[in-house]
C-alpha atoms as a PDB file:
ATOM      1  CA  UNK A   1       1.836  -4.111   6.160  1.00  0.00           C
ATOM      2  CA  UNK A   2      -0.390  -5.266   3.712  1.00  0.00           C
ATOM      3  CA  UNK A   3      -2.524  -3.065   1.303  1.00  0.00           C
ATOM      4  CA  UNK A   4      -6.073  -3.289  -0.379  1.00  0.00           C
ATOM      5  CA  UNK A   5      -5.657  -2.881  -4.020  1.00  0.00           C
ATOM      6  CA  UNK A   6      -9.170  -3.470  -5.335  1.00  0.00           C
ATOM      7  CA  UNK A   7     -12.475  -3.649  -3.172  1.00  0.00           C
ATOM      8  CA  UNK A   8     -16.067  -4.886  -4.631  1.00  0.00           C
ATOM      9  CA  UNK A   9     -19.493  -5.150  -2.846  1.00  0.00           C
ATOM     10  CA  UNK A  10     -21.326  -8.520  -3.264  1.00  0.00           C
ATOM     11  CA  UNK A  11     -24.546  -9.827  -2.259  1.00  0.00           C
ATOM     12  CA  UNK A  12     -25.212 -10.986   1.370  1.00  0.00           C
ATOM     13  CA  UNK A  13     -22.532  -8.434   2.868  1.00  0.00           C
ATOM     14  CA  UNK A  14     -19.462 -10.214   1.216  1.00  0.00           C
ATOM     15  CA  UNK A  15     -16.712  -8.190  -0.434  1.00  0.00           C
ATOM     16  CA  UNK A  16     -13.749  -9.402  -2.887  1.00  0.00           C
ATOM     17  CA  UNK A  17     -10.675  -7.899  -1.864  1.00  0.00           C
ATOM     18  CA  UNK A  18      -7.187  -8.031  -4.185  1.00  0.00           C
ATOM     19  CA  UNK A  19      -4.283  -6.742  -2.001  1.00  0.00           C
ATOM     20  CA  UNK A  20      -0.589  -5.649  -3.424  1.00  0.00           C
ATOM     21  CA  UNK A  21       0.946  -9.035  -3.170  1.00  0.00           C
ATOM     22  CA  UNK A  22      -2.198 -10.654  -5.481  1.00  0.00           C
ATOM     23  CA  UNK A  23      -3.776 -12.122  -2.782  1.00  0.00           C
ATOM     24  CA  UNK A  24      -7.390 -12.405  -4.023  1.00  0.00           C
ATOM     25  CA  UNK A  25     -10.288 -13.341  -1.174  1.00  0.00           C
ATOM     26  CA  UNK A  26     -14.110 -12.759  -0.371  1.00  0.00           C
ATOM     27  CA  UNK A  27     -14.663 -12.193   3.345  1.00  0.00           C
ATOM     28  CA  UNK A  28     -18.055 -12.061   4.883  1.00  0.00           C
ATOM     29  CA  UNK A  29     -18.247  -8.652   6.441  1.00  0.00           C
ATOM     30  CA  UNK A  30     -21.935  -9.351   8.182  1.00  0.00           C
ATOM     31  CA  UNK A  31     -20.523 -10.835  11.491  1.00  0.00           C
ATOM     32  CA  UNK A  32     -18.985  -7.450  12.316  1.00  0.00           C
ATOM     33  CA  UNK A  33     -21.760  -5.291  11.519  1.00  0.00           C
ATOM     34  CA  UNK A  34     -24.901  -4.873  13.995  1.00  0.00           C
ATOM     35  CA  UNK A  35     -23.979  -2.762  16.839  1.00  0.00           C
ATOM     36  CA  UNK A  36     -23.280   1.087  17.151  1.00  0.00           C
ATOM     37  CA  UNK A  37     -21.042   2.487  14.363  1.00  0.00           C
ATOM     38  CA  UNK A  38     -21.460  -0.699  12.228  1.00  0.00           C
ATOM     39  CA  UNK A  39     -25.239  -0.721  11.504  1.00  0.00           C
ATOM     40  CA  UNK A  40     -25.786   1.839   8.794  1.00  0.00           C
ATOM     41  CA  UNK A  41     -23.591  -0.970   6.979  1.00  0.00           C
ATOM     42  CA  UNK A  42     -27.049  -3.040   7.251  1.00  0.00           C
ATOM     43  CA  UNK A  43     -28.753  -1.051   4.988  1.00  0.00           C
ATOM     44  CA  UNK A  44     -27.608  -2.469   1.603  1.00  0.00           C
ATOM     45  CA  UNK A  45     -27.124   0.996  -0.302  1.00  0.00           C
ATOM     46  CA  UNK A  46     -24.492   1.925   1.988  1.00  0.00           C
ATOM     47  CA  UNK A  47     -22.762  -0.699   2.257  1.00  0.00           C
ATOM     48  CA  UNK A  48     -22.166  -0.939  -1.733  1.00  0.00           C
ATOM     49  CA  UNK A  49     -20.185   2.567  -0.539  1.00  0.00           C
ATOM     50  CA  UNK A  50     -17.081   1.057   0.034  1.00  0.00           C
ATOM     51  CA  UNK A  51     -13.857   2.229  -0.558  1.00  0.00           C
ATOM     52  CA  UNK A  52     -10.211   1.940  -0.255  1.00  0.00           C
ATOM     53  CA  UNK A  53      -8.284   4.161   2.278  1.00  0.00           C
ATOM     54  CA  UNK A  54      -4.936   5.587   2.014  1.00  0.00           C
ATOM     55  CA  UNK A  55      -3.736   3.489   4.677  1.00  0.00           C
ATOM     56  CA  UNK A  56      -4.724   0.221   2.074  1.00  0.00           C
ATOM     57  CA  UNK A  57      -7.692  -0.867   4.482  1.00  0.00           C
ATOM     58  CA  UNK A  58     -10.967  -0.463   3.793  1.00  0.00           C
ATOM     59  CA  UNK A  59     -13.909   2.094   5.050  1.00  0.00           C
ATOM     60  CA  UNK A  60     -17.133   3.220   4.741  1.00  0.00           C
ATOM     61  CA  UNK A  61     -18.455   6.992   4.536  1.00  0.00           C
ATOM     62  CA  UNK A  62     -19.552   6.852   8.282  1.00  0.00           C
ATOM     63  CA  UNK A  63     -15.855   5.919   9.106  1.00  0.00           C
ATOM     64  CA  UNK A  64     -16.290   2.600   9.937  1.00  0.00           C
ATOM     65  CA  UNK A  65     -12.938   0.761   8.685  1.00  0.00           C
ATOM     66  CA  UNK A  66     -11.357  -2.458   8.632  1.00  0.00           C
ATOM     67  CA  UNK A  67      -7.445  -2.975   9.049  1.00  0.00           C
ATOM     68  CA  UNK A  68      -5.800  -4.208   5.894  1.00  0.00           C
ATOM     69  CA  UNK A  69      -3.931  -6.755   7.815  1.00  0.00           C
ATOM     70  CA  UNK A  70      -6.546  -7.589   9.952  1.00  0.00           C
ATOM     71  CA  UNK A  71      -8.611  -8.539   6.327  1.00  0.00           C
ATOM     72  CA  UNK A  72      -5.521 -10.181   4.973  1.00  0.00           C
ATOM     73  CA  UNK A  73      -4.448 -12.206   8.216  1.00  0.00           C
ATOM     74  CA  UNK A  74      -7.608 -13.185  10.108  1.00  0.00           C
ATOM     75  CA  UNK A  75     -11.006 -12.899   8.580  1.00  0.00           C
ATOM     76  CA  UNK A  76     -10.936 -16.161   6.464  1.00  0.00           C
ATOM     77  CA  UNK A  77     -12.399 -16.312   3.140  1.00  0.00           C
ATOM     78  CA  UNK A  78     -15.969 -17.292   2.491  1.00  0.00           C
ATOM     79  CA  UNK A  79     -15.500 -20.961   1.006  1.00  0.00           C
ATOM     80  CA  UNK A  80     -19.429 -20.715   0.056  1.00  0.00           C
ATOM     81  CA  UNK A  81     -18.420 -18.709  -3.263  1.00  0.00           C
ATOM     82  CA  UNK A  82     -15.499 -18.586  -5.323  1.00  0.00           C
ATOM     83  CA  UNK A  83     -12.366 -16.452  -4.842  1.00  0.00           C
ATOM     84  CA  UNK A  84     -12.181 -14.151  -7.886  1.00  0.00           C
ATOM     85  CA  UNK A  85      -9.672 -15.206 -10.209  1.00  0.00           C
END
């Protein structure tokens, strides 16, 4: 299983994720937010709340999460900015 190591917000609902193995990516989070559970992630404020679970995925203080392998295996990175180095 893979594990988050280091989360940041960005602009336009993007976040840089490092995980364990120093895998370094930005994903576009905005195509999963917008229905039930997911849209207090719309309002920008909250959505610079995220954080790293114990599991290594990532959540939100409304306990909306995302899988660390699911982040890691098959949300590609945003080629419209550059992966942090």
């Amino acid at each position: 299983m893979h594990k988050v190591i280091s989360v940041e917000s960005l602009s336009d609902y993007r976040i840089a994720l490092q995980f364990e193995d120093g895998l370094q990516k930005i994903v576009n989070i905005k195509p999963f937010i917008g229905k039930g559970i997911s849209t207090a992630l719309e309002d920008e404020t909250f959505f610079r709340q995220v954080a790293i679970e114990s599991g290594g995925g990532i959540y939100w203080p409304n306990g909306y999460d995302f899988c660390p392998n699911f982040l890691y295996e098959e949300v590609q990175a945003d080629e419209s900015l550059p992966v942090v180095s």
